[in-house]
PDB file of N, CA and C in Angstrom:
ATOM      1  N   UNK A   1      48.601 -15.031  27.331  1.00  0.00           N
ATOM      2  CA  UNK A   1      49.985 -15.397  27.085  1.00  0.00           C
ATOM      3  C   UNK A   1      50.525 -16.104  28.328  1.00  0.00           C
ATOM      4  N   UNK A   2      51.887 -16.922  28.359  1.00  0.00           N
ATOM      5  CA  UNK A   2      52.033 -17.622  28.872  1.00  0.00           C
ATOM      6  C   UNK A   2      53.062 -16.687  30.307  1.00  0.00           C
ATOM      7  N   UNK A   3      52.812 -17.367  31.188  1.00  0.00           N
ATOM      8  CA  UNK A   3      53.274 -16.537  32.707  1.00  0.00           C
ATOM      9  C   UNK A   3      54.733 -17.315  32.766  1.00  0.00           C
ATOM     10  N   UNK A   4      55.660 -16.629  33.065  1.00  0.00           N
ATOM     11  CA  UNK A   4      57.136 -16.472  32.921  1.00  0.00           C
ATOM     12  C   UNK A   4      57.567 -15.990  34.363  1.00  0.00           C
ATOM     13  N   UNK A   5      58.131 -17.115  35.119  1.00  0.00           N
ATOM     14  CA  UNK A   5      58.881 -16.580  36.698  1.00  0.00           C
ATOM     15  C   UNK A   5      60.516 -16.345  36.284  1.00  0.00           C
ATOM     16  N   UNK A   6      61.303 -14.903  36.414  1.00  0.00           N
ATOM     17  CA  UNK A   6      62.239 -14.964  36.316  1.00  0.00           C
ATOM     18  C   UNK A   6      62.950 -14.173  37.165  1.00  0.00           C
ATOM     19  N   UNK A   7      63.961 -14.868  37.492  1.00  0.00           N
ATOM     20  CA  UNK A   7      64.832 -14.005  39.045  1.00  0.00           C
ATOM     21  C   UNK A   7      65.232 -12.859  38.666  1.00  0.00           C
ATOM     22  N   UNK A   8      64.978 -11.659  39.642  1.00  0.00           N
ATOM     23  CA  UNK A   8      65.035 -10.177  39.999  1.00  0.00           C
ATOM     24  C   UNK A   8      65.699  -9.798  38.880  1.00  0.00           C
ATOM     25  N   UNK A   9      67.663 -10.314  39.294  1.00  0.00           N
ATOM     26  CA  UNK A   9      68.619  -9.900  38.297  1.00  0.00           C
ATOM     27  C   UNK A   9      68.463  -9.921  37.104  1.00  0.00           C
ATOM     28  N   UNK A  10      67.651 -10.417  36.626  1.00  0.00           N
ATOM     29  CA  UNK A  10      67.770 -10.991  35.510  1.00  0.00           C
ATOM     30  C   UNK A  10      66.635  -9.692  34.592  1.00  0.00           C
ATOM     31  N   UNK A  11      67.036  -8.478  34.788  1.00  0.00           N
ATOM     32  CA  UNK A  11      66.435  -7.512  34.384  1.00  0.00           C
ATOM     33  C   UNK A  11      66.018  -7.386  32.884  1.00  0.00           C
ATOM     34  N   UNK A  12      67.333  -7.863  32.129  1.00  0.00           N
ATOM     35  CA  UNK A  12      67.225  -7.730  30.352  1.00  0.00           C
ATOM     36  C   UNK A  12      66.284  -8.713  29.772  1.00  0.00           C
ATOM     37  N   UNK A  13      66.321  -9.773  30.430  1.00  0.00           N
ATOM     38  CA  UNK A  13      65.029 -11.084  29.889  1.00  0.00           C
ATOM     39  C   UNK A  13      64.037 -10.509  30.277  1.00  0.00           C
ATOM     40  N   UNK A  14      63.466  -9.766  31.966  1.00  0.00           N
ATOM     41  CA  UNK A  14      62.450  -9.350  31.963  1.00  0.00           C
ATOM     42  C   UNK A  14      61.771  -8.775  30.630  1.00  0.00           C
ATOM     43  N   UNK A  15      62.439  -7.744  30.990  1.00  0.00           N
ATOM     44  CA  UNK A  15      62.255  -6.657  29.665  1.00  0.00           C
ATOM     45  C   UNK A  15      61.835  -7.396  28.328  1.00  0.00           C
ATOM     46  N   UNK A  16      62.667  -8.311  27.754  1.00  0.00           N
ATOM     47  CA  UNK A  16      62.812  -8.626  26.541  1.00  0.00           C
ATOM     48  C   UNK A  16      61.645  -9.471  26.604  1.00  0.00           C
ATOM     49  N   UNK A  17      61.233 -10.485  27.479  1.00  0.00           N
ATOM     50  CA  UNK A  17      60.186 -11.448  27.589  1.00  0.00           C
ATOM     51  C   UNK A  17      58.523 -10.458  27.511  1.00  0.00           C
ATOM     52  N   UNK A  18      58.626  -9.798  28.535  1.00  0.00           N
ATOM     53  CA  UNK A  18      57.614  -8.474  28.511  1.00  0.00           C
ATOM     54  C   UNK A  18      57.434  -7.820  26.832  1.00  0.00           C
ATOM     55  N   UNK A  19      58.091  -7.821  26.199  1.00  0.00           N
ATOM     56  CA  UNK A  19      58.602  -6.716  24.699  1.00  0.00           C
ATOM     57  C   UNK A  19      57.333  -8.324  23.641  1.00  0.00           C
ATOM     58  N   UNK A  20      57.682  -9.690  23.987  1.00  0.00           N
ATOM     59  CA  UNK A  20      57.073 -11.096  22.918  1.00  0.00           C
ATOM     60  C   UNK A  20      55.907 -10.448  23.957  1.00  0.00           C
ATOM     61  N   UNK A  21      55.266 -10.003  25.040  1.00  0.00           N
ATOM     62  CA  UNK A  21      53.694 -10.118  25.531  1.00  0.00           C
ATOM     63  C   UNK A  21      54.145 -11.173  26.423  1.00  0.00           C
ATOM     64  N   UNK A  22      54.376 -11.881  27.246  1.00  0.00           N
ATOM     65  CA  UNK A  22      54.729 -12.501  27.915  1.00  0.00           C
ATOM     66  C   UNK A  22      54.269 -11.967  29.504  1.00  0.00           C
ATOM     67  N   UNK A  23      53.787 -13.062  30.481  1.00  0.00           N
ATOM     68  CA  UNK A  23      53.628 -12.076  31.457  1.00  0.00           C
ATOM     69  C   UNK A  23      54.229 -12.400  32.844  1.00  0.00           C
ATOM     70  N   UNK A  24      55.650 -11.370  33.226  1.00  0.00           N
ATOM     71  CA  UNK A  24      56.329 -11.696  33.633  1.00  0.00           C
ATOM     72  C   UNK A  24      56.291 -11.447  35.307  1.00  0.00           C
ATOM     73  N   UNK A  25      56.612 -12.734  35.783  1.00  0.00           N
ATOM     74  CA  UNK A  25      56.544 -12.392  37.528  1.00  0.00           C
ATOM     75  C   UNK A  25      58.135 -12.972  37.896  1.00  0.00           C
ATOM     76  N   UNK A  26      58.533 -11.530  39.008  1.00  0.00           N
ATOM     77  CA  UNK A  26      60.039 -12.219  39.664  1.00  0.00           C
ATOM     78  C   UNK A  26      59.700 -13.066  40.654  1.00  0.00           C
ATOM     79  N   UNK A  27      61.046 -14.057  40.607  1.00  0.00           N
ATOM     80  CA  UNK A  27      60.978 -15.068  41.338  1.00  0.00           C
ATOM     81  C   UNK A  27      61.863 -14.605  42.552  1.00  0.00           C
ATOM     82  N   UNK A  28      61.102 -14.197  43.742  1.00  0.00           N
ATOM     83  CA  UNK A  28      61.921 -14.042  44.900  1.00  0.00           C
ATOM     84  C   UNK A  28      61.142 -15.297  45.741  1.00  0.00           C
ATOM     85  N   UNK A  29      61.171 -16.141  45.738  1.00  0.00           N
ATOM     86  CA  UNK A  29      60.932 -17.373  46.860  1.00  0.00           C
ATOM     87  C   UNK A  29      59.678 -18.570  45.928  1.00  0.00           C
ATOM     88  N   UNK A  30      59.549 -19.563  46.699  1.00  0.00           N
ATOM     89  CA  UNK A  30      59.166 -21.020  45.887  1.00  0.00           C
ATOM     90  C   UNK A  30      57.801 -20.493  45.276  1.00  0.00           C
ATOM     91  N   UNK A  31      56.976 -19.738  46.391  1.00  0.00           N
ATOM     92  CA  UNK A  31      55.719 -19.149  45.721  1.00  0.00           C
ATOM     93  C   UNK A  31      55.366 -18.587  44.932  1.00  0.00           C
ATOM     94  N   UNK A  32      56.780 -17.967  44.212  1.00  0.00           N
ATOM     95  CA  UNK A  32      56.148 -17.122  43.379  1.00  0.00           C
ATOM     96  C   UNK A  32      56.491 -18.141  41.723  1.00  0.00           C
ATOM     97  N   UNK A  33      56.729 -19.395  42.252  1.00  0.00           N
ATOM     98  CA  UNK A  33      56.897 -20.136  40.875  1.00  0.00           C
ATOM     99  C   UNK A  33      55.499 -20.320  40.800  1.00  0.00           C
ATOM    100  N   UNK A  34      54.715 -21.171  41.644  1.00  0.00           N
ATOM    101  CA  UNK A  34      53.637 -21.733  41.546  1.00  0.00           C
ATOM    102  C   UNK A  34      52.801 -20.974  40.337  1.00  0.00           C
ATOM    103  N   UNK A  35      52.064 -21.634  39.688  1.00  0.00           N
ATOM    104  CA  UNK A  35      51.713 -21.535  38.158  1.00  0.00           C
ATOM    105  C   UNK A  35      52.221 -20.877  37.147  1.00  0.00           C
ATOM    106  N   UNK A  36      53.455 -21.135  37.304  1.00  0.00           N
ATOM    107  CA  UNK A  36      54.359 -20.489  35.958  1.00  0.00           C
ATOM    108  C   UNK A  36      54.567 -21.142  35.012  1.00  0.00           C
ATOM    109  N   UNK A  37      54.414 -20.938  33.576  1.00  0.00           N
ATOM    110  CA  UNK A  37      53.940 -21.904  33.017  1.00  0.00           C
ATOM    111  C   UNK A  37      55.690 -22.355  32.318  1.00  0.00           C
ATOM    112  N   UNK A  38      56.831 -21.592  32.825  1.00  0.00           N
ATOM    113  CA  UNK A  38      58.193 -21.632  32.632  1.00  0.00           C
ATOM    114  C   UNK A  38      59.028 -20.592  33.404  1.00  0.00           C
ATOM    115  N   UNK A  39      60.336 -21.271  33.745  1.00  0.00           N
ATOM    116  CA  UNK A  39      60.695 -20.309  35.107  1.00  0.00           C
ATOM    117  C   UNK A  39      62.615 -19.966  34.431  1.00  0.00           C
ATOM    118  N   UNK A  40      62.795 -18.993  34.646  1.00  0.00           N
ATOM    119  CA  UNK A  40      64.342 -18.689  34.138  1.00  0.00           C
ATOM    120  C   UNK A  40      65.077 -17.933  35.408  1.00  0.00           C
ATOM    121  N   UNK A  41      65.626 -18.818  35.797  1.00  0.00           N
ATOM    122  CA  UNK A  41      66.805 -18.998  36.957  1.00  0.00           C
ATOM    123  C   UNK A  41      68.663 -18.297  36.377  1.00  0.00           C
ATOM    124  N   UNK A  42      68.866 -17.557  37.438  1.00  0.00           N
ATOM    125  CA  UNK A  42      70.189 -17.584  36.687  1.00  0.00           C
ATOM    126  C   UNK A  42      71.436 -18.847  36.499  1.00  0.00           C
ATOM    127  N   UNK A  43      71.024 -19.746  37.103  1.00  0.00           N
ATOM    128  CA  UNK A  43      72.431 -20.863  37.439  1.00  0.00           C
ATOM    129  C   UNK A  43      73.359 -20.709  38.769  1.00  0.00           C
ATOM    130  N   UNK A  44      73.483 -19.574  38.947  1.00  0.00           N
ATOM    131  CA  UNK A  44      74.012 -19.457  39.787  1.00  0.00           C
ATOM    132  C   UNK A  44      74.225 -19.831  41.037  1.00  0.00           C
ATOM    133  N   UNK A  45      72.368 -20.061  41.850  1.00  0.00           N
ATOM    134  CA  UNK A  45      72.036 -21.618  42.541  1.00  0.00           C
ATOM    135  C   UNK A  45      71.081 -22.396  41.622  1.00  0.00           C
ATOM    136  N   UNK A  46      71.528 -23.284  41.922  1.00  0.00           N
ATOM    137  CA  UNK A  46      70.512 -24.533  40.970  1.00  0.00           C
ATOM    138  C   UNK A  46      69.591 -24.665  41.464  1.00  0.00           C
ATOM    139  N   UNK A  47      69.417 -24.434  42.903  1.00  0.00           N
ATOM    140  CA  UNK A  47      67.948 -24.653  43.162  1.00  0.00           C
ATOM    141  C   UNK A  47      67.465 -23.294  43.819  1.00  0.00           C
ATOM    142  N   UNK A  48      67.595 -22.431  43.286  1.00  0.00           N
ATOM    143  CA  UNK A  48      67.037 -20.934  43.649  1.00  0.00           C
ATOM    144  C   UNK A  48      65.754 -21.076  43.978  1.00  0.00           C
ATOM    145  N   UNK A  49      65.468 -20.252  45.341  1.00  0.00           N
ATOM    146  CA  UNK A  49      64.011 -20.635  45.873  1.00  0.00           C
ATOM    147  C   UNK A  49      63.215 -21.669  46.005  1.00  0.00           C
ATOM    148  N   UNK A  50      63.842 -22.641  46.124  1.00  0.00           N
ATOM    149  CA  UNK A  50      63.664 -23.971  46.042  1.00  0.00           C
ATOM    150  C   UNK A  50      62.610 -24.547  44.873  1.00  0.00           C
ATOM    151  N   UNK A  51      63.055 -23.984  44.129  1.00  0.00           N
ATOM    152  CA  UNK A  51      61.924 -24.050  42.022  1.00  0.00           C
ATOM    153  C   UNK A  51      62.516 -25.983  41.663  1.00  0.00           C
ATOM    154  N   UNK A  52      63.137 -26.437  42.244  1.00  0.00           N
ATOM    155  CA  UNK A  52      63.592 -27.774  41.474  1.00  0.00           C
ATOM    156  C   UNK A  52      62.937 -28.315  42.818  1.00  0.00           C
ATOM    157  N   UNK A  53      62.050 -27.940  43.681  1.00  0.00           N
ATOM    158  CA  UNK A  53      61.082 -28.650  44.296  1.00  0.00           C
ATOM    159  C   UNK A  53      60.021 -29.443  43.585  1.00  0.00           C
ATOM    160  N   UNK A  54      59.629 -29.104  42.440  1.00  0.00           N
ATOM    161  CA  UNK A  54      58.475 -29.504  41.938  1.00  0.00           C
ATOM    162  C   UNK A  54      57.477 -28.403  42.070  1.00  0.00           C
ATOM    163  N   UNK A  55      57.871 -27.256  42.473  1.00  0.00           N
ATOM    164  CA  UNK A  55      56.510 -26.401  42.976  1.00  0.00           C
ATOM    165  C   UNK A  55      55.700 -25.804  41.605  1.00  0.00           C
ATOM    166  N   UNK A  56      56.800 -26.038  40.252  1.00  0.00           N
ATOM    167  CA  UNK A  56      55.848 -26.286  39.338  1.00  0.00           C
ATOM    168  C   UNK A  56      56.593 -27.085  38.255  1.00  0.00           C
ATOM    169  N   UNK A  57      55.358 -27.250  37.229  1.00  0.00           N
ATOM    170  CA  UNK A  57      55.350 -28.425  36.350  1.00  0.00           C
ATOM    171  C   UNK A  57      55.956 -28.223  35.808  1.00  0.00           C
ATOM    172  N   UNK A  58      56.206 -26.596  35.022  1.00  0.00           N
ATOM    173  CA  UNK A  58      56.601 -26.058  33.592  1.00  0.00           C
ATOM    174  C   UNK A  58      58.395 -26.022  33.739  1.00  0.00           C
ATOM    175  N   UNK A  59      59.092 -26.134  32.513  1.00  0.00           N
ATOM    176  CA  UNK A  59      60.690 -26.094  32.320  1.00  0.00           C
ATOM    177  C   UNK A  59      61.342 -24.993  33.054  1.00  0.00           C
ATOM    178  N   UNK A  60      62.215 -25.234  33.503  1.00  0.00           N
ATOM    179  CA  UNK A  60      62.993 -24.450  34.580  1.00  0.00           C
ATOM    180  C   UNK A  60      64.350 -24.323  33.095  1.00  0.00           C
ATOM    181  N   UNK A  61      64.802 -23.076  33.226  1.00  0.00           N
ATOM    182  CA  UNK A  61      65.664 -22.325  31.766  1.00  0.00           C
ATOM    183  C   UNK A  61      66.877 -21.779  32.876  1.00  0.00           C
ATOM    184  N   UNK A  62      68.062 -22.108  33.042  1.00  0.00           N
ATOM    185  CA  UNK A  62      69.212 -22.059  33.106  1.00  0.00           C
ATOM    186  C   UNK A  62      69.699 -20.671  32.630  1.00  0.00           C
ATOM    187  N   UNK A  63      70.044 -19.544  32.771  1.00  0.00           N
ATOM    188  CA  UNK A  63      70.584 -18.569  32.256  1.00  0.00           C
ATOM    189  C   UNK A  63      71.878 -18.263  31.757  1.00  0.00           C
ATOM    190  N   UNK A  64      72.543 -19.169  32.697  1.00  0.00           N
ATOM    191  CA  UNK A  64      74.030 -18.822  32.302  1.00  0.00           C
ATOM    192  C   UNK A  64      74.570 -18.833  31.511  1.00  0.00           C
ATOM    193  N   UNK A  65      75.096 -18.090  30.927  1.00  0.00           N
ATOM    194  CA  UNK A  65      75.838 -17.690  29.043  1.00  0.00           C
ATOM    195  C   UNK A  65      75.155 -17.545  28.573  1.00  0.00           C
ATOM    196  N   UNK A  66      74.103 -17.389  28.541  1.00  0.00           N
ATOM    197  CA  UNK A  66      72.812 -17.193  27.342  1.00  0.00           C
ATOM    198  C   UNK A  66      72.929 -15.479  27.229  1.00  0.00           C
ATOM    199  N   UNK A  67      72.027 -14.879  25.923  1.00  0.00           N
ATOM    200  CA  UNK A  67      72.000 -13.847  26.394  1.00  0.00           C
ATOM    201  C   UNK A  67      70.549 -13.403  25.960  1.00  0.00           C
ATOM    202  N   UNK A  68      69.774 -12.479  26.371  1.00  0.00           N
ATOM    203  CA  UNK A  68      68.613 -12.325  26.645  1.00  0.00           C
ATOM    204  C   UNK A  68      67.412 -12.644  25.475  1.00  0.00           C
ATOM    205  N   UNK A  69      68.161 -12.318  24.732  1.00  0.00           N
ATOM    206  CA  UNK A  69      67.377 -12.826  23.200  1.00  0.00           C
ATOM    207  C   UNK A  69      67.681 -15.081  23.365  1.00  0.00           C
ATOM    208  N   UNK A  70      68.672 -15.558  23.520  1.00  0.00           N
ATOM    209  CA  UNK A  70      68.375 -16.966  23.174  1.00  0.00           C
ATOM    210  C   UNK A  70      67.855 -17.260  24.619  1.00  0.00           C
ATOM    211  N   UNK A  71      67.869 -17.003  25.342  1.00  0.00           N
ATOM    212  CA  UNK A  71      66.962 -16.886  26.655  1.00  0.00           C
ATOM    213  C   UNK A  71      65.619 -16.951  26.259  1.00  0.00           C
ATOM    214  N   UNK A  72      64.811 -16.101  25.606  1.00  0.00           N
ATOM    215  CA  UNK A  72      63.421 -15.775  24.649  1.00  0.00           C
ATOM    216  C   UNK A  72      63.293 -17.164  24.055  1.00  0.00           C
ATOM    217  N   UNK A  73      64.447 -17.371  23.029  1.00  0.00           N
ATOM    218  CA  UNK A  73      64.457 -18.334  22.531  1.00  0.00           C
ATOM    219  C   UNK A  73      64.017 -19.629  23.055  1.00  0.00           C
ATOM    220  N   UNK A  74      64.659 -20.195  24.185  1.00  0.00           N
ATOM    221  CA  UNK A  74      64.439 -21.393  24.913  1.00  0.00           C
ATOM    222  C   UNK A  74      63.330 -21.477  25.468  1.00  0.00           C
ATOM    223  N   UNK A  75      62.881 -20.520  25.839  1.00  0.00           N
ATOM    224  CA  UNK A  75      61.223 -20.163  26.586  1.00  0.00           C
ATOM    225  C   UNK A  75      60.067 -20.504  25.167  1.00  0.00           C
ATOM    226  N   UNK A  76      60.497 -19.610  23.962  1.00  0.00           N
ATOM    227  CA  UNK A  76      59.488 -20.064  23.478  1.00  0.00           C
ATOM    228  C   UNK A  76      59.464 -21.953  22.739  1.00  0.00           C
ATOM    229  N   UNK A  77      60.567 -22.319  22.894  1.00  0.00           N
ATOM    230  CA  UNK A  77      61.135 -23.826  22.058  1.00  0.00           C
ATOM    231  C   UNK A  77      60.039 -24.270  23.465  1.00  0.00           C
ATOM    232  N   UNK A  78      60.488 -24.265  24.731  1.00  0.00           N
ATOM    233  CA  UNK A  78      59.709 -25.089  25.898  1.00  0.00           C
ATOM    234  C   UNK A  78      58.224 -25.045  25.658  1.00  0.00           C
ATOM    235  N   UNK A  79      57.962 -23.637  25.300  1.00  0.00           N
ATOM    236  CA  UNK A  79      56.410 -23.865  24.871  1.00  0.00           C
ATOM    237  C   UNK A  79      55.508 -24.142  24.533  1.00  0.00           C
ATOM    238  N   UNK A  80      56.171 -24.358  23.341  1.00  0.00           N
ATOM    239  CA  UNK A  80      55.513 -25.221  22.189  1.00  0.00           C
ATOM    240  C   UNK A  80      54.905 -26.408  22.473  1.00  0.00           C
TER     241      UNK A  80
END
């Protein structure tokens, strides 16, 4: 299944992403994007850990207003 970087706070997507099989790593700094195959940031900085470096390929997912289920949602639409 596909590897999912998502920041600390962001506890309920963990969970919920973990619940589809998903395999989830927090994003505390640029390294821990590297091979994620999609990364969910809260918005809050836009460039959290510096992830809009390029340090990876896969869609970077915006959190803000979402709520943990259309969060799921957007991860799996990017996937495809």
């Amino acid at each position: 299944m596909a590897k999912i970087g998502v920041e600390p706070s962001l506890t309920d997507v963990q969970e919920a992403l973990r619940e589809r099989g998903y395999d989830v790593v927090p994003l505390r700094g640029e390294q821990d994007a590297r091979g994620c195959d999609c990364c969910v940031i809260t918005g809050l900085d836009a460039n959290i850990a510096g992830i809009h470096n390029t340090v990876t390929s896969g869609p970077i997912i915006e959190a803000s207003g979402l709520t943990a289920e259309e969060i799921c949602q957007k991860v799996e639409e990017k996937l495809r």
